[in-house]
C-alpha atoms as a PDB file:
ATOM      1  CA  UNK A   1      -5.326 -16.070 -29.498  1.00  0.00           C
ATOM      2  CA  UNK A   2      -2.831 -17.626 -32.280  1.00  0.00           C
ATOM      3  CA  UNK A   3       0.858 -18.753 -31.689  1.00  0.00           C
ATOM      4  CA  UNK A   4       2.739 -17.179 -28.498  1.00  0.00           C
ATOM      5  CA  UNK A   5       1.313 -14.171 -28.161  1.00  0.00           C
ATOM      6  CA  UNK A   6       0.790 -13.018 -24.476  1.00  0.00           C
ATOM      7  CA  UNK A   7      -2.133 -11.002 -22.772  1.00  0.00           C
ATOM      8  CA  UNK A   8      -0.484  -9.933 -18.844  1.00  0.00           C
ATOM      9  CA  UNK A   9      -3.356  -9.403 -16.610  1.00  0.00           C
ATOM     10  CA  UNK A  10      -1.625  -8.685 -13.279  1.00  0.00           C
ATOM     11  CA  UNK A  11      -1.788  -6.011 -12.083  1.00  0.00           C
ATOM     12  CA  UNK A  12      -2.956  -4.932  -8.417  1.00  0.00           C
ATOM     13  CA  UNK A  13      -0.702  -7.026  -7.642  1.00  0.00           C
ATOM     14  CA  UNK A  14       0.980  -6.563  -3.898  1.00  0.00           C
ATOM     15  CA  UNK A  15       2.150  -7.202  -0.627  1.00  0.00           C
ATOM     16  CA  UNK A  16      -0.643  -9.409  -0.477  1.00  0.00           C
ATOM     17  CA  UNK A  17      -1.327 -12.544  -2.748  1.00  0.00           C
ATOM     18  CA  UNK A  18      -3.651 -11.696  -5.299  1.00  0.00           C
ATOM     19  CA  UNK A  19      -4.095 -13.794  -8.607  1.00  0.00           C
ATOM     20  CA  UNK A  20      -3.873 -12.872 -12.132  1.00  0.00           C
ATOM     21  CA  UNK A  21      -4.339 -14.932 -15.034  1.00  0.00           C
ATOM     22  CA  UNK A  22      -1.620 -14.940 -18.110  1.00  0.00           C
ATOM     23  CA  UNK A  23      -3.096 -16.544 -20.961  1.00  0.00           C
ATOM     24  CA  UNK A  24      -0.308 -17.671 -23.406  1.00  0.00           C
ATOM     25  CA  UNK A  25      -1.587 -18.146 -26.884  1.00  0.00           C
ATOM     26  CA  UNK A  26      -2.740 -21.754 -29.143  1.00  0.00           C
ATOM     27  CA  UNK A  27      -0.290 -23.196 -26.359  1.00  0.00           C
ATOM     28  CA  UNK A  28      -3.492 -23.451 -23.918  1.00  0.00           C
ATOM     29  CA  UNK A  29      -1.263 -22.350 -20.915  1.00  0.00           C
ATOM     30  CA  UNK A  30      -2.296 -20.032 -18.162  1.00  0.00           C
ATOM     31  CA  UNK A  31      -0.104 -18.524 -15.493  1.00  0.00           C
ATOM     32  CA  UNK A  32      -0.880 -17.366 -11.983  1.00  0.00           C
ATOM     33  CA  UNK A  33       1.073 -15.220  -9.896  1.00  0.00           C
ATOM     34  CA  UNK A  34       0.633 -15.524  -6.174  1.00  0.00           C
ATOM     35  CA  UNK A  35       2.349 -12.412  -4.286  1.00  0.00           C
ATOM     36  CA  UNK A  36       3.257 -12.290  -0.340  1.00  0.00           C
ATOM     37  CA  UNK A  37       5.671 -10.514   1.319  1.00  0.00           C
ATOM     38  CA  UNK A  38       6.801  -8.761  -2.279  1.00  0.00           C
ATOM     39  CA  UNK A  39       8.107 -12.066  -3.325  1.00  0.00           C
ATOM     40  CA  UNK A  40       5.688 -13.958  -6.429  1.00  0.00           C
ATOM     41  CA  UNK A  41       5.169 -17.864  -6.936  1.00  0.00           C
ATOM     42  CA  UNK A  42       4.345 -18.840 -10.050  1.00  0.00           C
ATOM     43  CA  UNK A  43       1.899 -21.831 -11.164  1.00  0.00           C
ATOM     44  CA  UNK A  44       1.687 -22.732 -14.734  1.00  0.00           C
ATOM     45  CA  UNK A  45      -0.955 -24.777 -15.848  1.00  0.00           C
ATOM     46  CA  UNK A  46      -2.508 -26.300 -19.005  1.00  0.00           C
ATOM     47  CA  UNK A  47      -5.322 -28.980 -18.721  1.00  0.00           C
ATOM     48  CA  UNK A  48      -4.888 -30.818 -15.910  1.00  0.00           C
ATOM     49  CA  UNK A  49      -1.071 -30.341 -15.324  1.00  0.00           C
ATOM     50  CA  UNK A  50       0.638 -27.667 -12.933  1.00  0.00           C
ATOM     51  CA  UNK A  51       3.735 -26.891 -12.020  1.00  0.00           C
ATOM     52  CA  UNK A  52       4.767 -24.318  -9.498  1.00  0.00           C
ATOM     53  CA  UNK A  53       8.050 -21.662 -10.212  1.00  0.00           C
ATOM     54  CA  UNK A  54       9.471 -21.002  -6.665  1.00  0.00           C
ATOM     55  CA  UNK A  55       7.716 -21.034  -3.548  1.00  0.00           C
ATOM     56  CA  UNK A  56       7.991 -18.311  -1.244  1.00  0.00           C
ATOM     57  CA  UNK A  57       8.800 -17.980   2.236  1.00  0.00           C
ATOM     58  CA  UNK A  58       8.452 -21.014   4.618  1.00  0.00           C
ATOM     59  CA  UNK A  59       5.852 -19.337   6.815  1.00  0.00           C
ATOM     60  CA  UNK A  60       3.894 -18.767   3.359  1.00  0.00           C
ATOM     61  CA  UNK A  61       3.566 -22.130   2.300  1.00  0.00           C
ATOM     62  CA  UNK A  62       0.557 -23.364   3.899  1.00  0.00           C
ATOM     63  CA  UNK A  63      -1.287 -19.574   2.587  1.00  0.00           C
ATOM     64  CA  UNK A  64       0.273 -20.332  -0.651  1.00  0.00           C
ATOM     65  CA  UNK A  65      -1.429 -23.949  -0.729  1.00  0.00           C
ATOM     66  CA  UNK A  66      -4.851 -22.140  -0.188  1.00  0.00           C
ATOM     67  CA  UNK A  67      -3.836 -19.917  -2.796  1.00  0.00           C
ATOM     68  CA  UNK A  68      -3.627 -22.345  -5.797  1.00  0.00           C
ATOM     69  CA  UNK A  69      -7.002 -23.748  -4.454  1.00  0.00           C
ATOM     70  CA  UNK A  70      -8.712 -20.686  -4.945  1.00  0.00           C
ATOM     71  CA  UNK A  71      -7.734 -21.029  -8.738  1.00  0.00           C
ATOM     72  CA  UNK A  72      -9.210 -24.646  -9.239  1.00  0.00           C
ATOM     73  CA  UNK A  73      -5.562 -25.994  -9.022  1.00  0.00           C
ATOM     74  CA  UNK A  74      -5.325 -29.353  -6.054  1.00  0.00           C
ATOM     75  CA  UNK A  75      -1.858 -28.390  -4.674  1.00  0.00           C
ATOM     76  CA  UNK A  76      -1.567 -32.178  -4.521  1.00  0.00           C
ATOM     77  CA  UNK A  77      -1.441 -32.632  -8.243  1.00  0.00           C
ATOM     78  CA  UNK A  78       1.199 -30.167  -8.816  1.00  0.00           C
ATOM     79  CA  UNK A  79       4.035 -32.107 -11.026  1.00  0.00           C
ATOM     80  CA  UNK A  80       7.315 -30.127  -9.509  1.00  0.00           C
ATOM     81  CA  UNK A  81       8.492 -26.644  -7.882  1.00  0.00           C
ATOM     82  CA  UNK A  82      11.024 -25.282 -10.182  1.00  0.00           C
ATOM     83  CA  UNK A  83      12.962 -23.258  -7.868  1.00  0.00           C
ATOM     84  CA  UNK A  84      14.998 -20.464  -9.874  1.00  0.00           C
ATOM     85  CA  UNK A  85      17.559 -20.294  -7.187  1.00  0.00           C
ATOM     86  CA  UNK A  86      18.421 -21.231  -3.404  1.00  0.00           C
ATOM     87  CA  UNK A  87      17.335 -17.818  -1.177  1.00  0.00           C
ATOM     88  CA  UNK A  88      14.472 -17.857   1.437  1.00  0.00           C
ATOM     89  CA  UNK A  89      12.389 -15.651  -0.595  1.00  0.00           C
ATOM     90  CA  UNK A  90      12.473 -18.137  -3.382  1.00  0.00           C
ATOM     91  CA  UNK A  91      12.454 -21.636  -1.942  1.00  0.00           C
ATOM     92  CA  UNK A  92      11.473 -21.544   1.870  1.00  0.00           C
ATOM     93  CA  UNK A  93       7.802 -22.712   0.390  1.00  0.00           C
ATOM     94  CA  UNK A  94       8.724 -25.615  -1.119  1.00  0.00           C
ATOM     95  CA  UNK A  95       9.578 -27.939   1.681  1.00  0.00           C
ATOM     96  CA  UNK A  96       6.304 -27.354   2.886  1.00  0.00           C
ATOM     97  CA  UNK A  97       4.514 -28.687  -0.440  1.00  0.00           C
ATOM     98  CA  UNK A  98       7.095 -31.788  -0.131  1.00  0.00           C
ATOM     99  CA  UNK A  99       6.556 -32.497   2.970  1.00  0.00           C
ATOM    100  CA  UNK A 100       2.632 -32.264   2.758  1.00  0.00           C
ATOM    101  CA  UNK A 101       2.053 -33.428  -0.580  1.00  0.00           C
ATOM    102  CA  UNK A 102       4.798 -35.295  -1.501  1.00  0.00           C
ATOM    103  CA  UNK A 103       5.705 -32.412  -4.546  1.00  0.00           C
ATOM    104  CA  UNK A 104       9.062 -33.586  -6.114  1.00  0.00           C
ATOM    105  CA  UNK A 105      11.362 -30.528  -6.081  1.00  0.00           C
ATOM    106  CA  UNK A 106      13.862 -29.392  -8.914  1.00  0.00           C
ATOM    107  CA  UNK A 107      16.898 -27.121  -8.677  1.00  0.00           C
ATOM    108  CA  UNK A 108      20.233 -25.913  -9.908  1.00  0.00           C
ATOM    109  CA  UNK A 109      23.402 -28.274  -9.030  1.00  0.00           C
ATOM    110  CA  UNK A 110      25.137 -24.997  -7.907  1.00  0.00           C
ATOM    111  CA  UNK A 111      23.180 -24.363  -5.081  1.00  0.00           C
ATOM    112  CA  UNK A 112      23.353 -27.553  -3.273  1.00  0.00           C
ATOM    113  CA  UNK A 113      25.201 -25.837  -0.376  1.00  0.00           C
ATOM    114  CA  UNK A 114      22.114 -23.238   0.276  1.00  0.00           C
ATOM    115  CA  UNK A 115      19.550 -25.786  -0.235  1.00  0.00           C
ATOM    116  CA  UNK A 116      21.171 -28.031   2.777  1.00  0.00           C
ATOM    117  CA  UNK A 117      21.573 -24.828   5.016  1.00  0.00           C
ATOM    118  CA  UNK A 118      18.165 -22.973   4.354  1.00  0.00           C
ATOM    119  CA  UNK A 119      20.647 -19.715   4.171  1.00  0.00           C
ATOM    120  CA  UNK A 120      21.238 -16.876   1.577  1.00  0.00           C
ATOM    121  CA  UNK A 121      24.754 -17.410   1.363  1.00  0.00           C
ATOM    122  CA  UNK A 122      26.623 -14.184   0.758  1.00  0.00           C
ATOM    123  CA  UNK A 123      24.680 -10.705  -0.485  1.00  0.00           C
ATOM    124  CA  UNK A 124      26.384  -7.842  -1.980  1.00  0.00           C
ATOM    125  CA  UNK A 125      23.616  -4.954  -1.997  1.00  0.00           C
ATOM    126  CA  UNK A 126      22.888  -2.843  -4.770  1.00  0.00           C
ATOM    127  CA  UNK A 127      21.183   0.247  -3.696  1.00  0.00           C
ATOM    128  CA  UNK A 128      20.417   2.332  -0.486  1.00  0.00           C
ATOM    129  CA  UNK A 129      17.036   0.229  -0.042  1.00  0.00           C
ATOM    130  CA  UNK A 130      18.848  -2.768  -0.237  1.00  0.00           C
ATOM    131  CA  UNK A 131      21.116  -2.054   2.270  1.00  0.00           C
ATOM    132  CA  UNK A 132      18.803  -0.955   4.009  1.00  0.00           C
ATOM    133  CA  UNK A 133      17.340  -4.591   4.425  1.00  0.00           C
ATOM    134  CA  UNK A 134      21.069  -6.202   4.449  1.00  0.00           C
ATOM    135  CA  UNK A 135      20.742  -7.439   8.034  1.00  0.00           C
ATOM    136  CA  UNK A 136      17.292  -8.679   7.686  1.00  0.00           C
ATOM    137  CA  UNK A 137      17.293 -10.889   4.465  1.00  0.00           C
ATOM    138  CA  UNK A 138      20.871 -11.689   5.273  1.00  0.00           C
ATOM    139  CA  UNK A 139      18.840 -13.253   8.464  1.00  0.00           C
ATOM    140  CA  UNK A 140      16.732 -15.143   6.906  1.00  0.00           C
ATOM    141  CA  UNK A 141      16.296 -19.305   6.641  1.00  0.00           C
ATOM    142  CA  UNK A 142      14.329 -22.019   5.776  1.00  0.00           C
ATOM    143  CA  UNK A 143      14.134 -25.623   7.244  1.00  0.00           C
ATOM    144  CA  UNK A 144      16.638 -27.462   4.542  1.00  0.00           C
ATOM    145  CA  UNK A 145      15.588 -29.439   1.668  1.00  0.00           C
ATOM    146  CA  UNK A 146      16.929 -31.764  -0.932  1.00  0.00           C
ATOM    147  CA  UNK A 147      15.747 -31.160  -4.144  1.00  0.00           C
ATOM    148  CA  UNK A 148      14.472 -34.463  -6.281  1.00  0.00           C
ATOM    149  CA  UNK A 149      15.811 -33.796  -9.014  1.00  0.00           C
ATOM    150  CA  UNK A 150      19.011 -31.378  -9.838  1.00  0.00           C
ATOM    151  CA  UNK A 151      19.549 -29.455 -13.289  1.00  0.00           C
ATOM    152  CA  UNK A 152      23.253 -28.931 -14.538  1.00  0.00           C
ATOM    153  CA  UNK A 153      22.498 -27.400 -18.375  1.00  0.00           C
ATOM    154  CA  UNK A 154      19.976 -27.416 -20.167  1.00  0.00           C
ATOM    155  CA  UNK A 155      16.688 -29.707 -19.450  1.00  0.00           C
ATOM    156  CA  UNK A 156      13.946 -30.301 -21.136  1.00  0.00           C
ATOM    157  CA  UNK A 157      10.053 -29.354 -19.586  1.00  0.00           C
ATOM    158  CA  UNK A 158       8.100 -32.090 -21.521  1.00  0.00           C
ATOM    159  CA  UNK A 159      10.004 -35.213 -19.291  1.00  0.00           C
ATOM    160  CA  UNK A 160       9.124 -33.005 -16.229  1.00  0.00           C
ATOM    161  CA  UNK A 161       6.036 -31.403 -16.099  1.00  0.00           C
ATOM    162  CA  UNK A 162       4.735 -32.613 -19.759  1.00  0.00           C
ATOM    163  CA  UNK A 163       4.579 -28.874 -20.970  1.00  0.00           C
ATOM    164  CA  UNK A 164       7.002 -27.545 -23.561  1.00  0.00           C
ATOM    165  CA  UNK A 165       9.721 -25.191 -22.630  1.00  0.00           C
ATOM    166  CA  UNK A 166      13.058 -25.570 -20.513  1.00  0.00           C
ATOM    167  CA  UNK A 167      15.293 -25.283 -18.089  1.00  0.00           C
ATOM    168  CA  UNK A 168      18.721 -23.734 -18.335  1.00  0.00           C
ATOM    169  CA  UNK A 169      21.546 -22.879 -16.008  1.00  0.00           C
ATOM    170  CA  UNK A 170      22.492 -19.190 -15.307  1.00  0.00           C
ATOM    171  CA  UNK A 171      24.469 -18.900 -12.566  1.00  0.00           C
ATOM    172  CA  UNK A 172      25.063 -15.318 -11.229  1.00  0.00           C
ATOM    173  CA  UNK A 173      22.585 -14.049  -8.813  1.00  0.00           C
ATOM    174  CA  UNK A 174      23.667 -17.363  -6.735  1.00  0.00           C
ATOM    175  CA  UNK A 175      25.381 -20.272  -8.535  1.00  0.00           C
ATOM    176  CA  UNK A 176      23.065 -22.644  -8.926  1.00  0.00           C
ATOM    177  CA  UNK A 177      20.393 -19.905 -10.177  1.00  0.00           C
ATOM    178  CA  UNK A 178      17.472 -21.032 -13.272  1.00  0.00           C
ATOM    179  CA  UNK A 179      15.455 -19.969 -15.767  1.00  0.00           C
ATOM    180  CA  UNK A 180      12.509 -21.288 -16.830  1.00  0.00           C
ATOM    181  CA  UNK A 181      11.180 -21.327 -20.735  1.00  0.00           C
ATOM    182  CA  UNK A 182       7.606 -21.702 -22.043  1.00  0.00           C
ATOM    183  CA  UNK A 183       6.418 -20.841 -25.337  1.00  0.00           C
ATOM    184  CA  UNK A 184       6.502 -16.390 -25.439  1.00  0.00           C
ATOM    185  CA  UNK A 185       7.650 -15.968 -21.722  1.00  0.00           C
ATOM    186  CA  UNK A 186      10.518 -16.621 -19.374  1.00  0.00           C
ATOM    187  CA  UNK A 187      10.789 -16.946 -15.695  1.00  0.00           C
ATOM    188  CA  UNK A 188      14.195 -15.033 -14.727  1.00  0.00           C
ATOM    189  CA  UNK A 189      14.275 -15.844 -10.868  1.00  0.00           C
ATOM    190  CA  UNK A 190      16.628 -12.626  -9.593  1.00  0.00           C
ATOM    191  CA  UNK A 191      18.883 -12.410 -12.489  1.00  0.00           C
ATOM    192  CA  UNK A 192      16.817  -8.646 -12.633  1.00  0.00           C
ATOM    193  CA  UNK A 193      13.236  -7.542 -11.328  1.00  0.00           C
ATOM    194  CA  UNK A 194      10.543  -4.713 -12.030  1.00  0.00           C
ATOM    195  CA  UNK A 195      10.415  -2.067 -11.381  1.00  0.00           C
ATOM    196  CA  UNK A 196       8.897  -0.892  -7.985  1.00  0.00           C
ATOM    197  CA  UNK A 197       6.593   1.601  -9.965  1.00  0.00           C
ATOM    198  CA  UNK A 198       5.907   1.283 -13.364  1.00  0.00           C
ATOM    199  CA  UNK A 199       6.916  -1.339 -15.737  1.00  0.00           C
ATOM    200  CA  UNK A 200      11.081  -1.060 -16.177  1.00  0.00           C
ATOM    201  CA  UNK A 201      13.407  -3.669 -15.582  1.00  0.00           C
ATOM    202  CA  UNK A 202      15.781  -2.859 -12.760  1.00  0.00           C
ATOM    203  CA  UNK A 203      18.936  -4.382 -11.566  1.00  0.00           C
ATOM    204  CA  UNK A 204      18.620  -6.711  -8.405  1.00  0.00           C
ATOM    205  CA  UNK A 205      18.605  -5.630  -5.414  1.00  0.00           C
ATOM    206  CA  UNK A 206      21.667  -8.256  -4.365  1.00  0.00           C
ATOM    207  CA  UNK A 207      23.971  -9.032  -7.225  1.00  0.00           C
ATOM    208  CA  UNK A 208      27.402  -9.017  -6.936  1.00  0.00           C
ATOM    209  CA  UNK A 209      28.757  -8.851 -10.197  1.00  0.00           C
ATOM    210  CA  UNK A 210      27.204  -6.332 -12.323  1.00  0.00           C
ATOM    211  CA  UNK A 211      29.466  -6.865 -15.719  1.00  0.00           C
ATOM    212  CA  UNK A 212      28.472 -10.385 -15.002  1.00  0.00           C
ATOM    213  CA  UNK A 213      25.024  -9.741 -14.315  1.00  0.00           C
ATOM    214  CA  UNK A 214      24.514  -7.668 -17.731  1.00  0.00           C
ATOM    215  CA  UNK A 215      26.503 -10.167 -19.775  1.00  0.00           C
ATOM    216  CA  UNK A 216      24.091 -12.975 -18.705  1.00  0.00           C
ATOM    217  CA  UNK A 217      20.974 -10.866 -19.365  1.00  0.00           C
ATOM    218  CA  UNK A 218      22.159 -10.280 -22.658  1.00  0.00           C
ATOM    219  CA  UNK A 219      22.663 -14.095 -22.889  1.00  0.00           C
ATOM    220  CA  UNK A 220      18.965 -14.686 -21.987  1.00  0.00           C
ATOM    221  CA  UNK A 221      17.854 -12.345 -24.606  1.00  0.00           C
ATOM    222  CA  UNK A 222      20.416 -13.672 -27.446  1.00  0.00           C
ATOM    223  CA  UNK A 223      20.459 -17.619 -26.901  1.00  0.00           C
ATOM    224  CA  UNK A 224      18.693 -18.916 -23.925  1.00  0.00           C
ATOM    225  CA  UNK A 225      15.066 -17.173 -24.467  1.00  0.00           C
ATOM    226  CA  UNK A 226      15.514 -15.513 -27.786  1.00  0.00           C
ATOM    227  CA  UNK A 227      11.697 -15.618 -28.682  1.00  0.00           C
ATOM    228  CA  UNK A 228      10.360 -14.615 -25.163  1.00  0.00           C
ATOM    229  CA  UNK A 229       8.144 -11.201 -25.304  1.00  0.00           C
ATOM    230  CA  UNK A 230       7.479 -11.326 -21.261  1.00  0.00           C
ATOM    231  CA  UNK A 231       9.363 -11.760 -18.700  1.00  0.00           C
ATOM    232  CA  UNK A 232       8.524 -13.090 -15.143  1.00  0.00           C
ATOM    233  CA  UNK A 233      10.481 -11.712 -12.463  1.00  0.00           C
ATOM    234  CA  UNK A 234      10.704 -13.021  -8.626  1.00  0.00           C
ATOM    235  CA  UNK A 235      10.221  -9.335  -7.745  1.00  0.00           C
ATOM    236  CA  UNK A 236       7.780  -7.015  -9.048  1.00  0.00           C
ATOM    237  CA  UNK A 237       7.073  -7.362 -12.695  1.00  0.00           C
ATOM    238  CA  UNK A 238       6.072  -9.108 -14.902  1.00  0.00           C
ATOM    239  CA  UNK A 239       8.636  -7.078 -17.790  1.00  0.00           C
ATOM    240  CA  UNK A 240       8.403  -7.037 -21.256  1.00  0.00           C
ATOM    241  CA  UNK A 241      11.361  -7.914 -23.649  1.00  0.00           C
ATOM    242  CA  UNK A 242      11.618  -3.799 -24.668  1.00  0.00           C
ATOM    243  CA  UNK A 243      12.002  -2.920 -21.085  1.00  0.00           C
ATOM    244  CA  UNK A 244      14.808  -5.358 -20.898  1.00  0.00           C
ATOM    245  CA  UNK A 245      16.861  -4.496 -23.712  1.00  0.00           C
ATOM    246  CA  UNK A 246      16.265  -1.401 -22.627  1.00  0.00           C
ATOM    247  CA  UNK A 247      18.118  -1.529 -19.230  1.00  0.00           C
ATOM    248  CA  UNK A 248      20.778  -4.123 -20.215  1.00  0.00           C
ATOM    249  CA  UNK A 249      21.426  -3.863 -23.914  1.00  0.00           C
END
């Protein structure tokens, strides 16, 4: 494989974690998606350097530990959790890797308040299923972490994790929320998700600005991640750009 072209190899994915390898191109990076609870983590590796995009529930973390493990990957030699945003679903996990392994944690500026709370802060359902599931995720908390180091902008990967790519700002599906860059992909966070069958890319299930939600997907595609052909979502997934501009264009 030659520049960033991407072969996906995850599906089967579901409720339970199951691993897939991404390989990305001359880059030498692989991906793994770990699943629980319909919510992914994502470790990116190359050589002997990992980093983990969000974490997962609390009660997941040890599981999730065990998980990178079966892979070859020492949890205690991750570099950071990237944590897209502040929800339960998305950064519960990481205290436990801090705690246990001492895993320095990075995160948007704008979600300082959820971070020291361990709540969801306000959701604004999009769809019967969501509502649905209001009371439940609304609910939900994680024991309260401060993040090591906090991203405002745009930061480069190499200082962090000594892979290429970045970090940008794009606050919507909570204010502090991420995305991650590496060379051919993206990882979105919430800003949208899979769909639940098939391959589409749906609007979250919480977002409380739609206008705003489609404006900043068209950002991704036009100036934050303009070269990305895949795109990992927090939910279902992984999307490819076509299915993207698809929905949001």
């Amino acid at each position: 494989m030659t520049g960033s072209v991407l072969t996906v190899a995850l599906a089967g994915l579901s409720s339970c974690a199951t691993s897939r390898a991404t390989l990305m191109g001359a880059e030498g990076i692989t991906v793994h998606a770990f699943r629980r609870d319909f919510t992914t983590a994502f470790v990116v590796a190359r050589a002997d350097t990992a980093f983990m995009v969000d974490s997962g529930y609390e009660r997941n973390g040890p599981a999730l530990a065990d998980d990178l493990r079966s892979v070859g990957i020492d949890p205690a030699r991750l570099r950071a959790i990237i944590l897209t945003h502040g929800h339960p679903d998305h950064a519960g996990g990481a205290g436990y890797f801090k705690r246990t392994f001492g895993t320095p944690i990075v995160a948007g500026a704008g979600d300082s308040s959820l971070f020291s709370t361990g709540t969801p802060g306000p959701l604004c359902p999009t769809s019967d299923r969501s509502r649905e599931r209001l009371a439940d995720d609304e609910a939900a908390r994680y024991t309260p972490i401060m993040p090591d180091r906090v991203v405002d902008g745009v930061t480069p990967l190499e200082g962090l994790v000594s892979m290429p790519g970045t970090i940008a700002t794009l606050p919507g599906h909570t204010p502090g929320s991420l995305v991650v860059t590496i060379p051919g992909a993206v990882f979105v966070g919430d800003l949208f998700r899979g769909g639940i069958v098939g391959s589409s890319a749906e609007v979250h299930f919480y977002m409380c600005d739609l206008e705003a939600n489609r404006r900043d997907v068209q950002a991704l595609l036009d100036r934050v991640a303009p070269q990305a052909t895949t795109f990992f979502t927090g939910h279902f997934g992984p999307v490819e750009r076509s299915e993207v501009e698809a929905r949001f264009r």
